[in-house]
N, C-alpha and C. Protein backbone atom coordinates (compact mmCIF):
# COMPACT_ATOMS: atom_id res chain seq x y z
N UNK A 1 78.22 117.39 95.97
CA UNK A 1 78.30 116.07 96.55
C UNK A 1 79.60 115.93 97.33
N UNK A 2 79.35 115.23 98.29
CA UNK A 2 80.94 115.89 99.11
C UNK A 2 81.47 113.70 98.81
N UNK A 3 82.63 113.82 98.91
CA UNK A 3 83.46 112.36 98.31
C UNK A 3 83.04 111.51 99.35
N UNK A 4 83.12 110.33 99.56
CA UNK A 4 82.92 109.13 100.88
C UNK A 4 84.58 109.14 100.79
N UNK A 5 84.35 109.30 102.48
CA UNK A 5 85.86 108.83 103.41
C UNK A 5 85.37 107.49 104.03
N UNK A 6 86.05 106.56 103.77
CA UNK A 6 86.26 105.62 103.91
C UNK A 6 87.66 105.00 104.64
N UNK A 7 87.65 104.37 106.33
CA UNK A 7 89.11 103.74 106.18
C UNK A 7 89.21 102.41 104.93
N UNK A 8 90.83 102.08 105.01
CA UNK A 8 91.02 101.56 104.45
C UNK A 8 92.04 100.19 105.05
N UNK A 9 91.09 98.84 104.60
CA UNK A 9 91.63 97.41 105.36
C UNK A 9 93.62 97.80 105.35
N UNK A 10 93.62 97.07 105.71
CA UNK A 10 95.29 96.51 105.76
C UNK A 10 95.98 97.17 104.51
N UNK A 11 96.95 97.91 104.99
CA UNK A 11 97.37 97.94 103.60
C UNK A 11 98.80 97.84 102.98
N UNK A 12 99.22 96.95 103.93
CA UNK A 12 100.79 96.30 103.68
C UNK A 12 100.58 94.78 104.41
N UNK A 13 101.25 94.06 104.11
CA UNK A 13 101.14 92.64 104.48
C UNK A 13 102.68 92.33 105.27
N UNK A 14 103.62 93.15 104.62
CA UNK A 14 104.77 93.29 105.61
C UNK A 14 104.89 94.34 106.41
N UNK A 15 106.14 93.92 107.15
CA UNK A 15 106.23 94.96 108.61
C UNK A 15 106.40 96.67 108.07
N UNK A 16 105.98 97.52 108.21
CA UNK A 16 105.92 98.69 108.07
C UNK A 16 106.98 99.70 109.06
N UNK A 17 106.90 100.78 108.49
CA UNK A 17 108.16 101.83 109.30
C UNK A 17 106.74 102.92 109.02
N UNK A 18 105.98 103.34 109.35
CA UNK A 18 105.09 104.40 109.75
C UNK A 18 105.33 105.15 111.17
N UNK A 19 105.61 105.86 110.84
CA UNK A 19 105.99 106.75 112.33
C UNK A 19 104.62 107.67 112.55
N UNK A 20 104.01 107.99 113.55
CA UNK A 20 103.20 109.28 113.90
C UNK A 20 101.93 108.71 114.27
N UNK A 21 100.81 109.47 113.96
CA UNK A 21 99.49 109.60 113.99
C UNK A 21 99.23 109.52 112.20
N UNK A 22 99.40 108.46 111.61
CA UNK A 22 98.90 108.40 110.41
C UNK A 22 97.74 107.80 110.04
N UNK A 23 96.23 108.39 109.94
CA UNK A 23 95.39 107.92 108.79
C UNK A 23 95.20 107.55 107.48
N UNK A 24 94.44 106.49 107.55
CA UNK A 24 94.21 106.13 106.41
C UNK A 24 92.81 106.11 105.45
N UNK A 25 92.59 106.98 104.52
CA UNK A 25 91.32 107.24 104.02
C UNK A 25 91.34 106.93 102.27
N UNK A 26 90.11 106.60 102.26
CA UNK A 26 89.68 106.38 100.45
C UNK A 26 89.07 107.99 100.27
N UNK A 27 89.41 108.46 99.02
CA UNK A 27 89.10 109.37 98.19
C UNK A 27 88.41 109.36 97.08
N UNK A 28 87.06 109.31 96.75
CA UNK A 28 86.66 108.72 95.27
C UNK A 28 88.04 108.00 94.86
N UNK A 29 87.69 106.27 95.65
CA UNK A 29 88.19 105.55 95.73
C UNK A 29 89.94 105.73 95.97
N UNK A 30 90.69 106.46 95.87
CA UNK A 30 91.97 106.67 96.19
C UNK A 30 92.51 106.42 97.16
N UNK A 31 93.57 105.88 97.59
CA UNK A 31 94.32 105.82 98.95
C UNK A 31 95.05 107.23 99.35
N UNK A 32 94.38 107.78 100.60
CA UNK A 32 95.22 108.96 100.69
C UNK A 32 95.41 108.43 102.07
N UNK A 33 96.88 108.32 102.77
CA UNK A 33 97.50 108.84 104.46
C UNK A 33 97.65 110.00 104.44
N UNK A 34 97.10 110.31 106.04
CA UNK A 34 96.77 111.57 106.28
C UNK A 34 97.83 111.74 107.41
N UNK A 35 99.07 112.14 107.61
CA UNK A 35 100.38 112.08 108.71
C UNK A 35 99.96 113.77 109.42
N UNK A 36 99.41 113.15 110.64
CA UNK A 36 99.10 114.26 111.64
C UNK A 36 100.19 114.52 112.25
N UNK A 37 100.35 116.13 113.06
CA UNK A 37 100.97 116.43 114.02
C UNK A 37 101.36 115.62 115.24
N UNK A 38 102.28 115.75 115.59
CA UNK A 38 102.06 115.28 117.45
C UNK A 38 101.19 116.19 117.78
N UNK A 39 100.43 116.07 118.52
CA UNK A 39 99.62 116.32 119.92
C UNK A 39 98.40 117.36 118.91
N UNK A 40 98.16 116.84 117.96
CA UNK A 40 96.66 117.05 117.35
C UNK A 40 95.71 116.98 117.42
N UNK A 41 95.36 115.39 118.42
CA UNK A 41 93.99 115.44 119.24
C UNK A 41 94.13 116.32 120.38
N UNK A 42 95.15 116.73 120.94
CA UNK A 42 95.72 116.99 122.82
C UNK A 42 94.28 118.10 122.47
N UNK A 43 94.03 118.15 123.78
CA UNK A 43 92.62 119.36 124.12
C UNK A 43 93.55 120.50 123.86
N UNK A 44 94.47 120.96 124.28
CA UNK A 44 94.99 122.19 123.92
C UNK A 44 94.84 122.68 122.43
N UNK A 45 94.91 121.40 121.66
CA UNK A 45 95.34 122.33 119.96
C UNK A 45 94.04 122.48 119.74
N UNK A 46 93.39 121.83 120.16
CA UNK A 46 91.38 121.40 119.20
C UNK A 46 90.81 122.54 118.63
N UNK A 47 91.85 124.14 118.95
CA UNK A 47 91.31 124.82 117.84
C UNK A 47 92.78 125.64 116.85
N UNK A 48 93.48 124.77 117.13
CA UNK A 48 94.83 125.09 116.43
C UNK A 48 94.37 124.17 114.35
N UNK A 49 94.66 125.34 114.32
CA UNK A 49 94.97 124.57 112.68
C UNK A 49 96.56 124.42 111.72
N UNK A 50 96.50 123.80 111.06
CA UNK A 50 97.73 123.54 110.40
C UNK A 50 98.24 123.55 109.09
N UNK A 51 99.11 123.94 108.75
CA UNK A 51 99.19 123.92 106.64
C UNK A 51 99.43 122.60 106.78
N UNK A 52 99.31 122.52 105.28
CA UNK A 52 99.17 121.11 104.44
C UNK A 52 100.27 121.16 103.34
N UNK A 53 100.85 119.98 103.44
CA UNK A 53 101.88 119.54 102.52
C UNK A 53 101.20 117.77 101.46
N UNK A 54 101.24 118.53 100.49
CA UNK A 54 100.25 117.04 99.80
C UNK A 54 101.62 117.05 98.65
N UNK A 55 101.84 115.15 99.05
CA UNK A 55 102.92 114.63 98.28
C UNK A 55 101.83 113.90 97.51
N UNK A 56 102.86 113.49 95.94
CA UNK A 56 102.22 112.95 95.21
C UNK A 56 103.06 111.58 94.91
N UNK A 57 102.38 110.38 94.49
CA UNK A 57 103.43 109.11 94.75
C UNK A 57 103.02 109.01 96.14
N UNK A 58 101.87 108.55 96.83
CA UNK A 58 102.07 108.61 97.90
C UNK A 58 102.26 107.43 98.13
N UNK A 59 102.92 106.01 97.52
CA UNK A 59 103.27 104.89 98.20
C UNK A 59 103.99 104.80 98.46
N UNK A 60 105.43 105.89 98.06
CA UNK A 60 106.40 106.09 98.33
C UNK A 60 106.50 107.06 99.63
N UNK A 61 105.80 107.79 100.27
CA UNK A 61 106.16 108.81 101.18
C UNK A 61 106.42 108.47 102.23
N UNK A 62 105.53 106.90 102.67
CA UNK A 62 106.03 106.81 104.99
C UNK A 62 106.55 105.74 104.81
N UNK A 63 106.18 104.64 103.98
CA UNK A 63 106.66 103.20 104.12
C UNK A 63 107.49 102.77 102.72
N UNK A 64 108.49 101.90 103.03
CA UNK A 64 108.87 101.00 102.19
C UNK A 64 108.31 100.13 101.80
N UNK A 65 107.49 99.45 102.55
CA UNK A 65 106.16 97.94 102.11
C UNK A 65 105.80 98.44 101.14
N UNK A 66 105.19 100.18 101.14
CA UNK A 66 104.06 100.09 100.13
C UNK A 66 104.82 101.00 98.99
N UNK A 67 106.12 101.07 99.32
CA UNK A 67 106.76 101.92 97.93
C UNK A 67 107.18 100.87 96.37
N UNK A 68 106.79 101.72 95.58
CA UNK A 68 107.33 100.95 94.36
C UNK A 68 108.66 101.08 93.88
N UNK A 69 109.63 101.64 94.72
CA UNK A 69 110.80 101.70 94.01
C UNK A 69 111.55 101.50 95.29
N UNK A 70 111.70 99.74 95.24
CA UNK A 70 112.83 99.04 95.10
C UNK A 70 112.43 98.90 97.20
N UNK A 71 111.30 99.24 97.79
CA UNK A 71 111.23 99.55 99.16
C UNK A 71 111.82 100.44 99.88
N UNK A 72 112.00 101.26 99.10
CA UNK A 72 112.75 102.68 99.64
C UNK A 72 111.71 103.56 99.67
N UNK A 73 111.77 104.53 100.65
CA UNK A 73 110.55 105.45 101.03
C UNK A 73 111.39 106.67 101.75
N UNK A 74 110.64 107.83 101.43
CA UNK A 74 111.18 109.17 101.19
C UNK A 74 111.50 109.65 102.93
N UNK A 75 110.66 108.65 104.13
CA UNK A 75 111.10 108.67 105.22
C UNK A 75 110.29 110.44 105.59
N UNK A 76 109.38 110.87 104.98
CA UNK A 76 108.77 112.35 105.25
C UNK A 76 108.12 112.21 106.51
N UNK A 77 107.32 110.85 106.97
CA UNK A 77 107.15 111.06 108.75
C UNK A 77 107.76 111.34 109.17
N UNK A 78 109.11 110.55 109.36
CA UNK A 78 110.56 110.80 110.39
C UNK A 78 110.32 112.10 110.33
N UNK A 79 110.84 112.67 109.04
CA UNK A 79 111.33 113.90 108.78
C UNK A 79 110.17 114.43 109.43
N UNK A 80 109.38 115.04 109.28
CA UNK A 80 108.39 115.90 109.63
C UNK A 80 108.55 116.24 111.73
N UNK A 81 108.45 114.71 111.73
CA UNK A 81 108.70 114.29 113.24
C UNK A 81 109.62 114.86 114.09
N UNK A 82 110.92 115.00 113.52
CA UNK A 82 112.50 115.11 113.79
C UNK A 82 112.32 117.14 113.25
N UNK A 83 111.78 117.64 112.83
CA UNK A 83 111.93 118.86 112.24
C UNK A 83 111.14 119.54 113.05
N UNK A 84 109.52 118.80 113.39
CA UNK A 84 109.03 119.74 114.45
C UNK A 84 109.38 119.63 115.34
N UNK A 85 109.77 118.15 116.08
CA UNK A 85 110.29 118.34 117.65
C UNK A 85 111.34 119.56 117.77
N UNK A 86 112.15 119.79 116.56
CA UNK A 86 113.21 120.56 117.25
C UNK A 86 113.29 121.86 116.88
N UNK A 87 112.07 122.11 116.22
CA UNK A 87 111.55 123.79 116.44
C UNK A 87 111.90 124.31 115.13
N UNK A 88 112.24 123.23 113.84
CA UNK A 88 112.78 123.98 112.47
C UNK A 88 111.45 124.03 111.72
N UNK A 89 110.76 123.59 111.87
CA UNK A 89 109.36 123.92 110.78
C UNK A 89 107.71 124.05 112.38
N UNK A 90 107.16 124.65 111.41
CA UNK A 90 105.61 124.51 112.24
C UNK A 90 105.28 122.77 111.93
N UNK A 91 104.33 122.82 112.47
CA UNK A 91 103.88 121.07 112.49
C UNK A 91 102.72 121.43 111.46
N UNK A 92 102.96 120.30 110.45
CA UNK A 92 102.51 120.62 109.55
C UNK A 92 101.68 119.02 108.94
N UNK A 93 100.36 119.05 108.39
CA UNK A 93 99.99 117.88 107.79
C UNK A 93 100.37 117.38 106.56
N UNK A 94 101.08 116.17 107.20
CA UNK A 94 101.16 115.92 105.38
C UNK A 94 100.01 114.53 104.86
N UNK A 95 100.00 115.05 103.43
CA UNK A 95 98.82 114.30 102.59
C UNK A 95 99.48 113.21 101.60
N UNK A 96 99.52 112.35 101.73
CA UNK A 96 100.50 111.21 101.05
C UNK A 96 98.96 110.58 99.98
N UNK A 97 99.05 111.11 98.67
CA UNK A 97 98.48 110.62 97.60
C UNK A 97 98.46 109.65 96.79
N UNK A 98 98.41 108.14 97.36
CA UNK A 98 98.90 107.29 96.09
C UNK A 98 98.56 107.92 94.67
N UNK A 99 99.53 107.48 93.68
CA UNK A 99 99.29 107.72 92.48
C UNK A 99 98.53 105.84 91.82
N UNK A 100 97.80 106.11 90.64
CA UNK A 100 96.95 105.36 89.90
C UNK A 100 97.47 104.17 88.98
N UNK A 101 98.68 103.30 89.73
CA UNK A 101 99.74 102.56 89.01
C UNK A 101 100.11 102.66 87.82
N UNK A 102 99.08 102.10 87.00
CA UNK A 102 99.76 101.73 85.44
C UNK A 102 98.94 103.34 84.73
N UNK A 103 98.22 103.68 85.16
CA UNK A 103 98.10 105.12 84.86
C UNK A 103 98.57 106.35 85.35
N UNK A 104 99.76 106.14 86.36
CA UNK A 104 100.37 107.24 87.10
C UNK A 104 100.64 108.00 85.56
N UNK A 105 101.59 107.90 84.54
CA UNK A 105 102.37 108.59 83.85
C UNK A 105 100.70 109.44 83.13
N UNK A 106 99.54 109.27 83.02
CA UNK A 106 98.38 109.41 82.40
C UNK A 106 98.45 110.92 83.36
N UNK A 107 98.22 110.22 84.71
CA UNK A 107 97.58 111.81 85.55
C UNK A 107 98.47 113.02 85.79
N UNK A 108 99.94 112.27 85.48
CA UNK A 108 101.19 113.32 85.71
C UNK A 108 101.52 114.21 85.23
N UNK A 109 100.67 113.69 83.45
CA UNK A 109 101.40 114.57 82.01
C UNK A 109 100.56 115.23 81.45
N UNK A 110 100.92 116.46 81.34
CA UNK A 110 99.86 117.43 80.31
C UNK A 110 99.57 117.05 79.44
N UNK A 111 100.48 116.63 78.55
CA UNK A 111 100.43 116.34 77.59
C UNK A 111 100.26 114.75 76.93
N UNK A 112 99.55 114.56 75.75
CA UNK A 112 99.77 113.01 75.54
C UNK A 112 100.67 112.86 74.32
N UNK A 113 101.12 111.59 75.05
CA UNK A 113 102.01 111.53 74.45
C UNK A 113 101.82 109.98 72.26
N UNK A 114 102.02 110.84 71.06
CA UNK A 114 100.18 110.16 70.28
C UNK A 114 101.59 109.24 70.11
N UNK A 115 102.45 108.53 69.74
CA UNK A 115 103.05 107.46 69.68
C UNK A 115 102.95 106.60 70.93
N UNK A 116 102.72 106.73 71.56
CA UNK A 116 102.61 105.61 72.79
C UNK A 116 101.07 105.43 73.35
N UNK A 117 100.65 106.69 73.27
CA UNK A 117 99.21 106.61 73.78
C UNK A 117 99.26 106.77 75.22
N UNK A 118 99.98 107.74 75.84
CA UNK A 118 99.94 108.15 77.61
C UNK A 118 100.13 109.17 77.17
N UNK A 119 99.47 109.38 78.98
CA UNK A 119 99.51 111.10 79.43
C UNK A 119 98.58 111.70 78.76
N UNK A 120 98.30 112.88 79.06
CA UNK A 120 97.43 114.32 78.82
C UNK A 120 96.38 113.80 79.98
N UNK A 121 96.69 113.60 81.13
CA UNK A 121 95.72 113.45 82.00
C UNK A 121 95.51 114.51 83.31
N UNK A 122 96.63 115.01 82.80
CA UNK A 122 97.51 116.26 84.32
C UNK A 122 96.19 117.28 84.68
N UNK A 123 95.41 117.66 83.59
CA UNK A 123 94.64 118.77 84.10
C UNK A 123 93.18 118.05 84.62
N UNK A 124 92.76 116.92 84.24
CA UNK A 124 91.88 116.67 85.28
C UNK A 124 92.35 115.96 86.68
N UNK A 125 93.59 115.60 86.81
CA UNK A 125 94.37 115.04 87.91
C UNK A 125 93.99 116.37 89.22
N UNK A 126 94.52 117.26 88.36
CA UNK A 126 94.85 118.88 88.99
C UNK A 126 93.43 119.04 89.33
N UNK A 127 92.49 119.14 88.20
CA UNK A 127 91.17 119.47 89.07
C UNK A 127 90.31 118.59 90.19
N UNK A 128 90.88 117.54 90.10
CA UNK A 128 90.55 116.62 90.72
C UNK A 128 91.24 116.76 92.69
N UNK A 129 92.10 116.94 92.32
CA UNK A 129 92.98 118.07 93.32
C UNK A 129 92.24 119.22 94.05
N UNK A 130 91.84 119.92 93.46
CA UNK A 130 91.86 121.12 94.11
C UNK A 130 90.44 121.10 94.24
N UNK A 131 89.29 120.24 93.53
CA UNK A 131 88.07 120.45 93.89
C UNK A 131 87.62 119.26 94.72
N UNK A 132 88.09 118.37 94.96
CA UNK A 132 87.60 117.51 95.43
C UNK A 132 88.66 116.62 96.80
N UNK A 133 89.67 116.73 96.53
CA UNK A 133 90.87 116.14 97.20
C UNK A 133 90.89 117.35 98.23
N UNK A 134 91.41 118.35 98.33
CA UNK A 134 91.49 119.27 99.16
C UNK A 134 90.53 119.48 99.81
N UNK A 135 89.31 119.87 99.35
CA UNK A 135 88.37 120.19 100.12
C UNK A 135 87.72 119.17 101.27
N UNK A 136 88.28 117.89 100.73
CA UNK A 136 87.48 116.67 101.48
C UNK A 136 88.76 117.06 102.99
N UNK A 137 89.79 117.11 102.46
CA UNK A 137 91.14 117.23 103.45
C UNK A 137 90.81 118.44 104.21
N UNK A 138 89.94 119.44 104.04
CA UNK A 138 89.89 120.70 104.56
C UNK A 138 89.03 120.40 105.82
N UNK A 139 88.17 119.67 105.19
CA UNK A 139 86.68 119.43 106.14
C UNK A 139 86.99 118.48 106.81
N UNK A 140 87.81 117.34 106.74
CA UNK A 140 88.24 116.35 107.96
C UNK A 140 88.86 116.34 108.80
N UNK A 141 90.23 117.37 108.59
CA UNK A 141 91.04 117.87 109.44
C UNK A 141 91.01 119.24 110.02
N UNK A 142 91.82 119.62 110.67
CA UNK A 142 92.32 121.42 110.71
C UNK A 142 93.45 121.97 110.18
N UNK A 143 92.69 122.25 108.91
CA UNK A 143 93.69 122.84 108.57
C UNK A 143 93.83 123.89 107.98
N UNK A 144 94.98 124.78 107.67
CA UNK A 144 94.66 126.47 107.04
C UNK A 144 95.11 126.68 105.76
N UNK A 145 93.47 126.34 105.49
CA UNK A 145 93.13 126.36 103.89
C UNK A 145 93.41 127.81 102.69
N UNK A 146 94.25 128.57 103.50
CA UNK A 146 94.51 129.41 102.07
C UNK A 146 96.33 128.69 101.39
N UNK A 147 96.58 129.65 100.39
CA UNK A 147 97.21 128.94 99.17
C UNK A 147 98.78 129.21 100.23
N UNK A 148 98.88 130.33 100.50
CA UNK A 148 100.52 130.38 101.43
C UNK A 148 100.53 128.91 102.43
N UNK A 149 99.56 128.25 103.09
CA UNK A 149 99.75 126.93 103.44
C UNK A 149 99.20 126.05 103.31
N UNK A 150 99.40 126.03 101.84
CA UNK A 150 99.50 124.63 101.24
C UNK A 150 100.05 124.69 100.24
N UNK A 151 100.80 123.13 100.16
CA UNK A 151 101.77 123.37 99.18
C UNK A 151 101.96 121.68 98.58
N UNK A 152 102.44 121.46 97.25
CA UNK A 152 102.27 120.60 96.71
C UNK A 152 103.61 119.97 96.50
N UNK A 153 104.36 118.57 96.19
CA UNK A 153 105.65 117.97 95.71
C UNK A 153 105.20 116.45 95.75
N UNK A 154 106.50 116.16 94.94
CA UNK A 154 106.48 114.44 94.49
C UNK A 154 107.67 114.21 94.05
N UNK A 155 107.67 112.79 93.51
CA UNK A 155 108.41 112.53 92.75
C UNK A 155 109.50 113.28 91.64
């Protein structure tokens, strides 16, 4: 069964700092931005493909509106932006993952934790990842789906 991509309405109510070509898609229901290259549609690249960088926390990765800590945001468009123009990295997609609010600490942790009752959610997070999250990202974009480019970070 392949996931429904779905855009997604509005999703800050204040002014935003999004830099690039950023999409916005549902993932069995998830918010994922999808921060394209410059010149990704241009007819020249249309058979260029690209590695993938998938952050996790993704309300924190382009904007402050939609970050939970404190409106500070990790600024990874800029960056990405400012790194390829000037020839230090390949242009590369990044995958900005919101995490599941009051269940983030659930999908993060291997382990559960039996006095509190969180976490041990990490390994279906992970499979959830790699069978279904990626592949939907593989087939919508261009990108070069073996393991040397792609690569995972967060929080």
């Amino acid at each position: 069964m392949i996931p429904m991509l779905a855009p997604i309405p509005a999703l800050v109510t204040a002014p935003c700092t999004l830099s690039g070509d950023i999409r916005a898609l549902a993932v069995s229901g998830r918010t994922v931005l999808v921060r394209l290259p410059r010149g990704y549609d241009a007819p020249a690249n249309r058979g260029r493909r690209y590695p993938v960088f998938y952050l996790l926390d993704g309300q924190n990765v382009f904007d402050g509106a939609t970050s939970f800590i404190g409106g500070n945001e990790w600024k990874a468009d800029e960056t990405a932006n400012t790194l390829e123009t000037n020839g230090k990295i390949e242009p590369v997609i990044l995958v900005a993952v919101y995490n599941a609010g009051a269940n983030r600490v659930n999908e993060y942790t291997p382990a559960k934790d039996i006095k509190n009752q969180v976490g041990g959610g990490a390994d279906a997070y992970g499979k959830w990842m790699a069978e279904t999250l990626k592949p939907t990202i593989d087939r919508a974009f261009r990108t070069k789906r073996d393991a040397a480019n792609t690569a995972i970070g967060g929080s």
